[in-house]
Structures are given as structure tokens and as C-alpha cells.
PDB file of N, CA and C in Angstrom:
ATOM      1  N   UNK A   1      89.384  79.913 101.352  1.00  0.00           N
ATOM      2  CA  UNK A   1      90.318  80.866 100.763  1.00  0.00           C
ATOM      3  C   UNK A   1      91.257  80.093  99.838  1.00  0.00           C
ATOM      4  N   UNK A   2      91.299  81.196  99.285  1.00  0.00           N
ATOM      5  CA  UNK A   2      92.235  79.884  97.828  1.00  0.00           C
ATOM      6  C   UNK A   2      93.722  80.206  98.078  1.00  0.00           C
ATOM      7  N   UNK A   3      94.494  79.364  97.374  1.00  0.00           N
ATOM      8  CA  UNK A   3      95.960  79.516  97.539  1.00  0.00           C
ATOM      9  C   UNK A   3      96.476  80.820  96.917  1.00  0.00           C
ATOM     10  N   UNK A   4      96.097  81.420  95.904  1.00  0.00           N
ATOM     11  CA  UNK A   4      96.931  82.645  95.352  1.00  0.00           C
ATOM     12  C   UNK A   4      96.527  83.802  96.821  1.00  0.00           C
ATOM     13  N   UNK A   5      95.364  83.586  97.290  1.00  0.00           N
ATOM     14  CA  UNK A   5      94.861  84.597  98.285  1.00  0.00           C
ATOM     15  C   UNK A   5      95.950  84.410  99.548  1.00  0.00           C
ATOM     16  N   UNK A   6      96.227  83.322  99.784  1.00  0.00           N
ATOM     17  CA  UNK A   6      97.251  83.119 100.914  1.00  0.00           C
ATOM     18  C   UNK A   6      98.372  83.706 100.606  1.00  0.00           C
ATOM     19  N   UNK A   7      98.783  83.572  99.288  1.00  0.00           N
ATOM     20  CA  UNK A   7     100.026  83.902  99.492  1.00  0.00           C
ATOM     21  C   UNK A   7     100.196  85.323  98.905  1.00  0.00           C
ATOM     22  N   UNK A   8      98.844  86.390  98.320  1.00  0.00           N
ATOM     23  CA  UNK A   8      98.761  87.433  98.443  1.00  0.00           C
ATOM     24  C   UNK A   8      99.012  88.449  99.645  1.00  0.00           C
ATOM     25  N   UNK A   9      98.142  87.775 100.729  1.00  0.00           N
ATOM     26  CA  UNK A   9      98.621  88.076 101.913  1.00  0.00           C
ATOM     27  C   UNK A   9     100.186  87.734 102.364  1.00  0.00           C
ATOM     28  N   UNK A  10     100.533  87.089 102.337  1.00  0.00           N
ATOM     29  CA  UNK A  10     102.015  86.812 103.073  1.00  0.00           C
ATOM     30  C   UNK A  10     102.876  87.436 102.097  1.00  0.00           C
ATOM     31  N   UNK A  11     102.530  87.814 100.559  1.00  0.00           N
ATOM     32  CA  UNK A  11     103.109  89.020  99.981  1.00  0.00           C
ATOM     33  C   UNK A  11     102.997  90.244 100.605  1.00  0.00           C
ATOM     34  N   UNK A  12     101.666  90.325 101.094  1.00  0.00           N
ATOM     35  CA  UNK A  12     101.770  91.828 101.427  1.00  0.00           C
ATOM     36  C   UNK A  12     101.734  92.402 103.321  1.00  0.00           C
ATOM     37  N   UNK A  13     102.163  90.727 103.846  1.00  0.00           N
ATOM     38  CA  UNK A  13     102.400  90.906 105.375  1.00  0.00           C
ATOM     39  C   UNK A  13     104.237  91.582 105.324  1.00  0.00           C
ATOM     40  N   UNK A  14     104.880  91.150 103.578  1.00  0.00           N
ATOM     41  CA  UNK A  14     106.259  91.171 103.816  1.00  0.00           C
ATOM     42  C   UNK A  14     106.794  92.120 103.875  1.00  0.00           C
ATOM     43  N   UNK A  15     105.318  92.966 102.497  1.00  0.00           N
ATOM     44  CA  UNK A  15     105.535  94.316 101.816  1.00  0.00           C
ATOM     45  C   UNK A  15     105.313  95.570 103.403  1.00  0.00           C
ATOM     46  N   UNK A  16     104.170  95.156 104.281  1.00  0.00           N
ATOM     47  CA  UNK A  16     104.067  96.019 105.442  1.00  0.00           C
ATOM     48  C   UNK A  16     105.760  95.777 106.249  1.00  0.00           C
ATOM     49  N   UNK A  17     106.123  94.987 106.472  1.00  0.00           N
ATOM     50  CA  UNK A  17     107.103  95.018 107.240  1.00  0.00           C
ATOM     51  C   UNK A  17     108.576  95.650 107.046  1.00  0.00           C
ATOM     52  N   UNK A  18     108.691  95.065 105.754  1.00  0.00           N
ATOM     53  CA  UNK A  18     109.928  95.631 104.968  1.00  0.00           C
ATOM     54  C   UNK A  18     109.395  97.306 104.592  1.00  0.00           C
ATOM     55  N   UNK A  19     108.064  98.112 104.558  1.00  0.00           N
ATOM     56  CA  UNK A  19     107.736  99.233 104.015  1.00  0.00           C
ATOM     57  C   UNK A  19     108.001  99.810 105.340  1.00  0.00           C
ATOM     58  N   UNK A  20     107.521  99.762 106.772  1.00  0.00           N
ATOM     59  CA  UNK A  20     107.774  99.779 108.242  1.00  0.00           C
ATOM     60  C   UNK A  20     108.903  99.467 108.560  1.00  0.00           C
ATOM     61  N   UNK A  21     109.578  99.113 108.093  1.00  0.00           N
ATOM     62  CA  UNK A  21     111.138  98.642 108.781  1.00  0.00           C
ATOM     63  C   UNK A  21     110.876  97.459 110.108  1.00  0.00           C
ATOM     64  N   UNK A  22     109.830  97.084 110.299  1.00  0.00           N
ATOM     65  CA  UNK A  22     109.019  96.599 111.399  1.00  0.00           C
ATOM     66  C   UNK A  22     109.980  95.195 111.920  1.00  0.00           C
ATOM     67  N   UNK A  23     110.043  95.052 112.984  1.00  0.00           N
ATOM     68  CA  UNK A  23     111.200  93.881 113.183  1.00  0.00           C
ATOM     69  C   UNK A  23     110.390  92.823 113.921  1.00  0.00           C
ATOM     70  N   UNK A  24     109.546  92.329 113.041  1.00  0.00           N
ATOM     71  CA  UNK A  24     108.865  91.352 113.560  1.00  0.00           C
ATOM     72  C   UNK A  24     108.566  90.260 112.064  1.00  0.00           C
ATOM     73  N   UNK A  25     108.365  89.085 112.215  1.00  0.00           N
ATOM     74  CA  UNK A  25     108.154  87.839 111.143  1.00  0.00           C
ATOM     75  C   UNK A  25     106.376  88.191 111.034  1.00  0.00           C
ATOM     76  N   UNK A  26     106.455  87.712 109.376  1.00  0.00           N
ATOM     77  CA  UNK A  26     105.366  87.885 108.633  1.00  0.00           C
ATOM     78  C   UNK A  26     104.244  87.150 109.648  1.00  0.00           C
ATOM     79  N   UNK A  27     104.264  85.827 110.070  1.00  0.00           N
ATOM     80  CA  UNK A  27     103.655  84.899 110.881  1.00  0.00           C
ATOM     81  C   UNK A  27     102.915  85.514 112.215  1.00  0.00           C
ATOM     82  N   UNK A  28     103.405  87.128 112.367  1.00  0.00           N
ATOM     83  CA  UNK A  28     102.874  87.451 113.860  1.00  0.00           C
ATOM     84  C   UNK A  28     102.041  88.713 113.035  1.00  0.00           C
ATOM     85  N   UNK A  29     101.644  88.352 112.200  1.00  0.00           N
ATOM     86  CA  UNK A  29     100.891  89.633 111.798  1.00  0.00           C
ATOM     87  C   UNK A  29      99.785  88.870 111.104  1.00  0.00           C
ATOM     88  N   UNK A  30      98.580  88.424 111.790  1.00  0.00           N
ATOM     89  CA  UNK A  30      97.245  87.846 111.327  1.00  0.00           C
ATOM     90  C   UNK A  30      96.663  88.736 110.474  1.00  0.00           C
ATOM     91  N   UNK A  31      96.101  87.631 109.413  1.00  0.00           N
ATOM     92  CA  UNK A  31      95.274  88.334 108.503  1.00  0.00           C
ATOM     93  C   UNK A  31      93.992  89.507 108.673  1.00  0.00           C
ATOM     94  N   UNK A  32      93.761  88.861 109.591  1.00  0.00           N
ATOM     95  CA  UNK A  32      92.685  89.571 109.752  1.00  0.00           C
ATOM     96  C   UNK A  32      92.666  90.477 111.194  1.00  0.00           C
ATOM     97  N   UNK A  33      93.556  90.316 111.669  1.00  0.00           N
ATOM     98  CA  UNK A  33      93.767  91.209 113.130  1.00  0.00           C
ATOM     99  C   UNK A  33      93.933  92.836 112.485  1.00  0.00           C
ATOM    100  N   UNK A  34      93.336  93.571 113.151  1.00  0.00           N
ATOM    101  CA  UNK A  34      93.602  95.514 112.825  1.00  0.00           C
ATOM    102  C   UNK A  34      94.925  95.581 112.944  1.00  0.00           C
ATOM    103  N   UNK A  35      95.216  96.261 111.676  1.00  0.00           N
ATOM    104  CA  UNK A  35      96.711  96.701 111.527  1.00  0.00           C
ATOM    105  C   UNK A  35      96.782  98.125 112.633  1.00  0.00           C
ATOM    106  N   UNK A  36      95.594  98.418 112.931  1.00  0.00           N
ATOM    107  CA  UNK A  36      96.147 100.096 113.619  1.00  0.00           C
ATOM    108  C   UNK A  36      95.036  99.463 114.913  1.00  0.00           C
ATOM    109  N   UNK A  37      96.187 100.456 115.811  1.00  0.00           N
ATOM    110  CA  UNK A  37      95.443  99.966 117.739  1.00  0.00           C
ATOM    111  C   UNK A  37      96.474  98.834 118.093  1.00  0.00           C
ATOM    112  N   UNK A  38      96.038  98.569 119.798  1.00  0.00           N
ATOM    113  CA  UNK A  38      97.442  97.843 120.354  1.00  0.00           C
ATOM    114  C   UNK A  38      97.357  96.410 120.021  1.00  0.00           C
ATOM    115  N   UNK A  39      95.898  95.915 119.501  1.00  0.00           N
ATOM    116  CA  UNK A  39      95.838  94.367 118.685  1.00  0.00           C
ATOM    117  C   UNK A  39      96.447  94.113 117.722  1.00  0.00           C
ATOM    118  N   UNK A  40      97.113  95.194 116.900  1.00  0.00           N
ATOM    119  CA  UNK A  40      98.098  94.901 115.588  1.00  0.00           C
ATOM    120  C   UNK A  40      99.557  95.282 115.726  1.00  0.00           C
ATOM    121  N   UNK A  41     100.486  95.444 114.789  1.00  0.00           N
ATOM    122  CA  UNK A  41     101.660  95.690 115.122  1.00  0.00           C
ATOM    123  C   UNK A  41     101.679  97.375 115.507  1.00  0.00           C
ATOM    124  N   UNK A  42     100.994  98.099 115.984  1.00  0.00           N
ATOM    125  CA  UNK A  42     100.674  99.327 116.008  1.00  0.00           C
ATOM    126  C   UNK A  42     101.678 100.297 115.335  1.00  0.00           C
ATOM    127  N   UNK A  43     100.694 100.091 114.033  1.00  0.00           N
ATOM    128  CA  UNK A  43     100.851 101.096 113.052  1.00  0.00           C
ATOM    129  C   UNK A  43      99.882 102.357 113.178  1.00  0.00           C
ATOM    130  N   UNK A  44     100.715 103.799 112.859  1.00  0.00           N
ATOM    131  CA  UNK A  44     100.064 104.575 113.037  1.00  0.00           C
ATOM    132  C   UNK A  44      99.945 105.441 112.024  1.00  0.00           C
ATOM    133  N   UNK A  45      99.057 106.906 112.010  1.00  0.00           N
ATOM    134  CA  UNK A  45      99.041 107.984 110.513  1.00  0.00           C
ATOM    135  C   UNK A  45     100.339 107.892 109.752  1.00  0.00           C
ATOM    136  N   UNK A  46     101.523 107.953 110.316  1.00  0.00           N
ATOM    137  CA  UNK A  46     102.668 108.231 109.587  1.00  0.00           C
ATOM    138  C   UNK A  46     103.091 107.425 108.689  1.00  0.00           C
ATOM    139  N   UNK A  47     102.837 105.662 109.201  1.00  0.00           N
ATOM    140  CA  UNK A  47     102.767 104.912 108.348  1.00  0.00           C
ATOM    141  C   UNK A  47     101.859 103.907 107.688  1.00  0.00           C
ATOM    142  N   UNK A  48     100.437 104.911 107.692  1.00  0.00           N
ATOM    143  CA  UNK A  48     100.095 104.877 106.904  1.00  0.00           C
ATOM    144  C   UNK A  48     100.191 105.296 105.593  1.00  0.00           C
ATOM    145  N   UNK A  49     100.745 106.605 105.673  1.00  0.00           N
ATOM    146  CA  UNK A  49     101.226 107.348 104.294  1.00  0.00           C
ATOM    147  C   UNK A  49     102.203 106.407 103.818  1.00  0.00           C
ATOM    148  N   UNK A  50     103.106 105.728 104.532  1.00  0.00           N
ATOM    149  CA  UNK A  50     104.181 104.868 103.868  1.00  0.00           C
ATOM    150  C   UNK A  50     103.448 103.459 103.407  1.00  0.00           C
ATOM    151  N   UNK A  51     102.068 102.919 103.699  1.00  0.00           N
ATOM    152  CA  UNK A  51     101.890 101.859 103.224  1.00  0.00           C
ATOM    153  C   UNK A  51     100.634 102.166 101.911  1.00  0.00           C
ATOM    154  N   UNK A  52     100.578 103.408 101.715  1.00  0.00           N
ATOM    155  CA  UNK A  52      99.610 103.901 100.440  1.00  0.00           C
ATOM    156  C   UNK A  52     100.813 103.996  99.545  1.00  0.00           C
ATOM    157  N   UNK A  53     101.982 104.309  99.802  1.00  0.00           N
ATOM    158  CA  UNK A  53     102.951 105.015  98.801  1.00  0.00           C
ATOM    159  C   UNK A  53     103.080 103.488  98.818  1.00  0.00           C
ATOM    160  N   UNK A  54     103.793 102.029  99.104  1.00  0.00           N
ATOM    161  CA  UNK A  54     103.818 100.942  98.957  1.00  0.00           C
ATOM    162  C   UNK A  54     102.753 100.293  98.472  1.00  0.00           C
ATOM    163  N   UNK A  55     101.370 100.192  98.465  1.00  0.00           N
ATOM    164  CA  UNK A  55     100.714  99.742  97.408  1.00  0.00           C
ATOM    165  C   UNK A  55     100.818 100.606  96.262  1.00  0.00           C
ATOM    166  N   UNK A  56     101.017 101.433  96.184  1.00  0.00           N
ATOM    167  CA  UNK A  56     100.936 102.197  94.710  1.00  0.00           C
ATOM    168  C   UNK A  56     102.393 101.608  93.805  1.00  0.00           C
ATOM    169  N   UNK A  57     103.581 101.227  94.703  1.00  0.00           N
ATOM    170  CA  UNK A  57     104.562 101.196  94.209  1.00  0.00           C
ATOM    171  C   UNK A  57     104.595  99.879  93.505  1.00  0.00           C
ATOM    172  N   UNK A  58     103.665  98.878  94.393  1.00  0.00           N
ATOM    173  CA  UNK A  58     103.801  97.210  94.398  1.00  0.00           C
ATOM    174  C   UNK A  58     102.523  96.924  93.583  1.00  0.00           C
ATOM    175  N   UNK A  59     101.463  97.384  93.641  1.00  0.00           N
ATOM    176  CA  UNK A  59     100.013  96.873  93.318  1.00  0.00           C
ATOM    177  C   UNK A  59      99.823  97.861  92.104  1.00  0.00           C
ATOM    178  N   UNK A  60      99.984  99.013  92.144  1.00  0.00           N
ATOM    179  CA  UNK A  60      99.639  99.737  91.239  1.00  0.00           C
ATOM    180  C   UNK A  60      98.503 100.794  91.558  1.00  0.00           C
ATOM    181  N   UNK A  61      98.076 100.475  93.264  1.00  0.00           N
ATOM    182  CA  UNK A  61      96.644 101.075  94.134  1.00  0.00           C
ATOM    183  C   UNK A  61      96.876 102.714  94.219  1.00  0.00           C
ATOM    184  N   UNK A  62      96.574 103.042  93.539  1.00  0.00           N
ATOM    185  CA  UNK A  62      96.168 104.375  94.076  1.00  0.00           C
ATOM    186  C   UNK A  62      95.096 105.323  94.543  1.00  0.00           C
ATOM    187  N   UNK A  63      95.365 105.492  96.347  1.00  0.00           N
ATOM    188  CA  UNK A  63      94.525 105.640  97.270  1.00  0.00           C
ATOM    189  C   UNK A  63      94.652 106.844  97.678  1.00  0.00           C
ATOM    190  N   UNK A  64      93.470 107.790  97.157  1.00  0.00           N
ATOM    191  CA  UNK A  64      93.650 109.183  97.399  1.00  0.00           C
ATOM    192  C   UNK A  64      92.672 109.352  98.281  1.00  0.00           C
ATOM    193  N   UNK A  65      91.785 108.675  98.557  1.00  0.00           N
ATOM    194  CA  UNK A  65      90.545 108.943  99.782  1.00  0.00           C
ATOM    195  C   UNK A  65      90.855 108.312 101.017  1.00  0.00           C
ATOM    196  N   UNK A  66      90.844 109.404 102.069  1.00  0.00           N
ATOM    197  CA  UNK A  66      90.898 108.944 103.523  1.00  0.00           C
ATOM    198  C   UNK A  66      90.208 107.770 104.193  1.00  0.00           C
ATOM    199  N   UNK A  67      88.739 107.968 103.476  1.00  0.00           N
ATOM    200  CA  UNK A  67      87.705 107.185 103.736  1.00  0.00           C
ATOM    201  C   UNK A  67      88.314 105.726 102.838  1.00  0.00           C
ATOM    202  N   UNK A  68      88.521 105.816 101.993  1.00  0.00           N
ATOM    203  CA  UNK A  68      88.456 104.634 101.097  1.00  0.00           C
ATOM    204  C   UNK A  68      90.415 103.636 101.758  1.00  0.00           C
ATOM    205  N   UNK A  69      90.762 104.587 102.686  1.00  0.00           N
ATOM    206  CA  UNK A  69      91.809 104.377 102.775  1.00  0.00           C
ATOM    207  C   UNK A  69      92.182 103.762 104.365  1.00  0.00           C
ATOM    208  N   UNK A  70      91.385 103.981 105.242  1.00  0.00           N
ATOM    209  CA  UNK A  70      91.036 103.190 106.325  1.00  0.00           C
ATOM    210  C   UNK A  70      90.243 102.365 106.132  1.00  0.00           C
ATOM    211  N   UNK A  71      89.625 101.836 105.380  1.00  0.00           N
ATOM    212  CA  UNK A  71      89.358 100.738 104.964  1.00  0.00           C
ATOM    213  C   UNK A  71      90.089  99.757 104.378  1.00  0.00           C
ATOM    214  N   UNK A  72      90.877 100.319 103.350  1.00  0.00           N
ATOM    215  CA  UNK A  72      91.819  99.279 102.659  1.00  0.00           C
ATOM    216  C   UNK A  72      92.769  98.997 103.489  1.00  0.00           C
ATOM    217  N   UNK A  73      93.128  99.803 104.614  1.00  0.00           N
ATOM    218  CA  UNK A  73      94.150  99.371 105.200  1.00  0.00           C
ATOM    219  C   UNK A  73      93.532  98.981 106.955  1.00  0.00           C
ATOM    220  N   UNK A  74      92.658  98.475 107.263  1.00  0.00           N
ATOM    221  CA  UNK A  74      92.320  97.765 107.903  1.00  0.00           C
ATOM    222  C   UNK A  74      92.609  96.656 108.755  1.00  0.00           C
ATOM    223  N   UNK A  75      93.495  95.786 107.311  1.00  0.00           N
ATOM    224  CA  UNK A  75      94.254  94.275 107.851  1.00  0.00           C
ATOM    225  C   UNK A  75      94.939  94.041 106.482  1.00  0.00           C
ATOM    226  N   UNK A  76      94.970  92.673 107.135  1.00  0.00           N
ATOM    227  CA  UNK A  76      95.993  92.529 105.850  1.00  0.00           C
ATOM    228  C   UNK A  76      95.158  91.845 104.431  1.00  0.00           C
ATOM    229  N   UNK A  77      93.939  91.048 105.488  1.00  0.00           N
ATOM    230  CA  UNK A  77      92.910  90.368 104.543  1.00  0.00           C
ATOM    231  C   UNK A  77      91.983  91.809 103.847  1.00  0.00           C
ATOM    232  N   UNK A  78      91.627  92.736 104.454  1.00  0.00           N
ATOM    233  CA  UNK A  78      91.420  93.937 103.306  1.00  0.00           C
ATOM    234  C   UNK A  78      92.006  94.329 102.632  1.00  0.00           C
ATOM    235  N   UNK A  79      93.551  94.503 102.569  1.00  0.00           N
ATOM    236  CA  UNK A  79      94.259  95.182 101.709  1.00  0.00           C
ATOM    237  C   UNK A  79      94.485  94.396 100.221  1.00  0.00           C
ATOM    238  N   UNK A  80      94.218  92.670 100.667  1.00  0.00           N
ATOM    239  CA  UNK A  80      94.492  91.931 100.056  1.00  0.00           C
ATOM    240  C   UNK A  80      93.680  91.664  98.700  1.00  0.00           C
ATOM    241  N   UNK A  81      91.969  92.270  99.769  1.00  0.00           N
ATOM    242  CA  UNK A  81      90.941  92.328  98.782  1.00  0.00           C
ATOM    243  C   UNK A  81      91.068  93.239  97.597  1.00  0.00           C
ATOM    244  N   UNK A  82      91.432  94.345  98.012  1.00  0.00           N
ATOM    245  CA  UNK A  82      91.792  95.635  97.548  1.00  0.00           C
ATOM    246  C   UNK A  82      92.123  95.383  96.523  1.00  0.00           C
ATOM    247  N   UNK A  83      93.793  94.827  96.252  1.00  0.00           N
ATOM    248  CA  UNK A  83      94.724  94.079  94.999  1.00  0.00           C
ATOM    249  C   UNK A  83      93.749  93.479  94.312  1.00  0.00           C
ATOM    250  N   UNK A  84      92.978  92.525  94.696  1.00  0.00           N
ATOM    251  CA  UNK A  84      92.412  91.531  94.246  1.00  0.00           C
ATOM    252  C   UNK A  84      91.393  92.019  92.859  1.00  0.00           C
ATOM    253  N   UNK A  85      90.747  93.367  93.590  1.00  0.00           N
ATOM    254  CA  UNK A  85      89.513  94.343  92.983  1.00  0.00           C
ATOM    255  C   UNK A  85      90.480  94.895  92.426  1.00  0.00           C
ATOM    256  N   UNK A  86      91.820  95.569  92.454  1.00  0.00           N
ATOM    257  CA  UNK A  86      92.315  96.332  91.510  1.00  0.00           C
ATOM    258  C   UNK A  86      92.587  95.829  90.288  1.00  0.00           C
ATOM    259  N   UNK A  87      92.934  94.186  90.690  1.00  0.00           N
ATOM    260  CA  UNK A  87      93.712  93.246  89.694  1.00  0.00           C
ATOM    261  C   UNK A  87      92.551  92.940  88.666  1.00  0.00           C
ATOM    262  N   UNK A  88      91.378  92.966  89.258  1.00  0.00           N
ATOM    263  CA  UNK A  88      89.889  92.693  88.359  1.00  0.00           C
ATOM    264  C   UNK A  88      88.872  93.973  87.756  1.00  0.00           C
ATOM    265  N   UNK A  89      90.376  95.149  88.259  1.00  0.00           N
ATOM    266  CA  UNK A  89      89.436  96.143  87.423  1.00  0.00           C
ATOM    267  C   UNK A  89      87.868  96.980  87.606  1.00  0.00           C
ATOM    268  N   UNK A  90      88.133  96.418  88.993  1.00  0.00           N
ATOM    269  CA  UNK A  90      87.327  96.877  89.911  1.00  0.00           C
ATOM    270  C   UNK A  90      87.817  98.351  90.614  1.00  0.00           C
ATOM    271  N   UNK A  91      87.158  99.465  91.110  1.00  0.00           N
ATOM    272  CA  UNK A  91      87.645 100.863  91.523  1.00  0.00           C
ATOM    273  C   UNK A  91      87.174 100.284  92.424  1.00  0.00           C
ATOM    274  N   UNK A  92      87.909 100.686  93.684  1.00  0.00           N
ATOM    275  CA  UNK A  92      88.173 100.776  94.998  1.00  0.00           C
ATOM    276  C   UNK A  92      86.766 101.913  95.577  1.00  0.00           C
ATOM    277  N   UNK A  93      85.938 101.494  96.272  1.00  0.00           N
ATOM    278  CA  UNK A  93      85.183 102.671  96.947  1.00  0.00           C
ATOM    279  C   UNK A  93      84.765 102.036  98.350  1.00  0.00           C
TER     280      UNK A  93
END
């Protein structure tokens, strides 16, 4: 994994927390651990809507499919991909 990817993620471990109000350090939220269920910081539907409205605000992602949208929000290493494909002009499916 390359360095801009690291610190994509720990951009967007900051952007979940500060978007959640979540009172926990970026460091306890693994890349790749499920953001939703009791293995992640258990995030649920409600904020999920708050972390689609936060990539759209930060990334520019706009995620109108349910399907396409439990996916991107998965972890933090998917969401990361996500940016990555948006940033390359790639559509999200």
C-alpha cells in the first residue's frame, strides 16, 4: 500500500469520526475491520446517511445506490478505494 493510500485512510478514519461525533481516536478504527456490526465502531442506517452526505461533502462521491452504498461503506479501506476510483474518474458500481 502506498503512502498517499495510508494517509487517505486516516483522512477518512477522521472524516467518520468527526461526521459521527464518535469519541474514539482514528488508531482504533482498522482499515479494514466492518464499519457496521459489533467488530466496528457500530455504526448504524442513521449514520450511514451522515457518512454519504460526508463523502459527497469531502470527496465529491455521490452515492445514490443502496447497493453501491454498502459496499463503499464497508470499511475504511473500501471507502478509500471508492475516492481513489472517483479521483480516477472511474463511476462507482
Amino acid at each position: 500500500m502506498n503512502p498517499s493510500t495510508l494517509e487517505l485512510q486516516q483522512d477518512i478514519k477522521v472524516m467518520i469520526i468527526d461526521a459521527l461525533m464518535l469519541k474514539i481516536a482514528p488508531s482504533e478504527i482498522p482499515a479494514s475491520a466492518l464499519l457496521f456490526g459489533p467488530e466496528g465502531p457500530g455504526i448504524d442506517s442513521i449514520d450511514a446517511l451522515q457518512l454519504v452526505v460526508a463523502l459527497e461533502i469531502n470527496y465529491g462521491i455521490r452515492i445514490q445506490d443502496e447497493g453501491i452504498a454498502r459496499v463503499v461503506l464497508g470499511s475504511v479501506a473500501s471507502i478509500a478505494q471508492a475516492v481513489e476510483e472517483h479521483r480516477a474518474g472511474r463511476k462507482l458500481d
